[in-house]
Protein backbone atom coordinates (compact mmCIF):
# COMPACT_ATOMS: atom_id res chain seq x y z
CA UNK A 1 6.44 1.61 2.07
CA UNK A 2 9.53 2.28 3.88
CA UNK A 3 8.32 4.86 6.25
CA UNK A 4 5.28 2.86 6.48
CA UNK A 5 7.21 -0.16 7.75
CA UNK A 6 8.05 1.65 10.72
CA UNK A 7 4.51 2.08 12.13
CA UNK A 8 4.41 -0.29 15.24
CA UNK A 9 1.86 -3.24 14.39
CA UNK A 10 -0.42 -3.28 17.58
CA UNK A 11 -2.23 -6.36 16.37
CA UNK A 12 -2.38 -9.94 17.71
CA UNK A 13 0.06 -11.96 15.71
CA UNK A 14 -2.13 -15.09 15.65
CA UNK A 15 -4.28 -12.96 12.89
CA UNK A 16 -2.13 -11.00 10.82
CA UNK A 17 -2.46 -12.26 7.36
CA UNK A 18 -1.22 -9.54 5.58
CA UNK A 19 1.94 -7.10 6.59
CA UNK A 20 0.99 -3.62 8.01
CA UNK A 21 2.84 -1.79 5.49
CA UNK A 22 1.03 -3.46 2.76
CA UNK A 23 -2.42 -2.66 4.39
CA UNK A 24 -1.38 0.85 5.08
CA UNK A 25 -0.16 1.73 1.23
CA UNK A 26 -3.33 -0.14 0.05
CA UNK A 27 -5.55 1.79 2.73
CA UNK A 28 -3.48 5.31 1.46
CA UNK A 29 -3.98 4.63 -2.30
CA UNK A 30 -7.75 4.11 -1.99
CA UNK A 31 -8.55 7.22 -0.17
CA UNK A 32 -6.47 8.55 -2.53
CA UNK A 33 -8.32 7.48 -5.32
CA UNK A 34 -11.97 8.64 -3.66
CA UNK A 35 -12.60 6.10 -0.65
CA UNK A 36 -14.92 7.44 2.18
CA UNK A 37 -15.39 4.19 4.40
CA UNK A 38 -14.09 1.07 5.14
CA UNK A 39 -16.21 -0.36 2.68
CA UNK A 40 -15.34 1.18 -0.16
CA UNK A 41 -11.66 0.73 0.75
CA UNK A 42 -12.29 -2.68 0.84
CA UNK A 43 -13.91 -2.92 -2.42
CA UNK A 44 -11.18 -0.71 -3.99
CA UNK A 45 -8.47 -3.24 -2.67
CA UNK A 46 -10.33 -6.36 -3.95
CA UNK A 47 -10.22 -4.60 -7.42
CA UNK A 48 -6.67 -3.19 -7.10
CA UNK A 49 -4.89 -3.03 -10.29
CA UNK A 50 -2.31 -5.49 -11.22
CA UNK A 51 0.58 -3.08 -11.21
CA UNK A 52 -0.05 -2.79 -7.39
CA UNK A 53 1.47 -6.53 -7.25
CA UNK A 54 4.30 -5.40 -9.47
CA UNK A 55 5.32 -2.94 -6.95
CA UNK A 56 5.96 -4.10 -3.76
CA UNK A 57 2.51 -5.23 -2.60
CA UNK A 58 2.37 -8.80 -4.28
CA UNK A 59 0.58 -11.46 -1.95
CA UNK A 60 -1.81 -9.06 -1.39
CA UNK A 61 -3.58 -9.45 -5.12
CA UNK A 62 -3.41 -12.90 -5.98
């Protein structure tokens, strides 16, 4: 999350509800896990596990 907290966030401020970092390492460990499209990365982040809050990503997984 470190490195990834150095990407430059090219979005609009007014809609950023979530930090890039945290979209990035959630976007990395579902296409690690088998995610081909942006749907099934979505789906895999709506059902991340619990530990992913432990670590770093909380607000995320509420």
């Amino acid at each position: 999350m470190e490195r990834l907290a150095q990407v430059p966030d090219p979005r609009d401020p007014r809609g950023v509800r979530h930090a890039l970092p945290v979209v990035l390492t959630l976007t990395a460990c579902a296409v690690l896990t088998g995610a081909t499209s942006l749907l099934a990365v979505g789906e895999w982040i709506a059902d991340a596990p619990p530990a992913m809050c432990r670590f770093g990503v909380g607000g995320w997984c509420q």
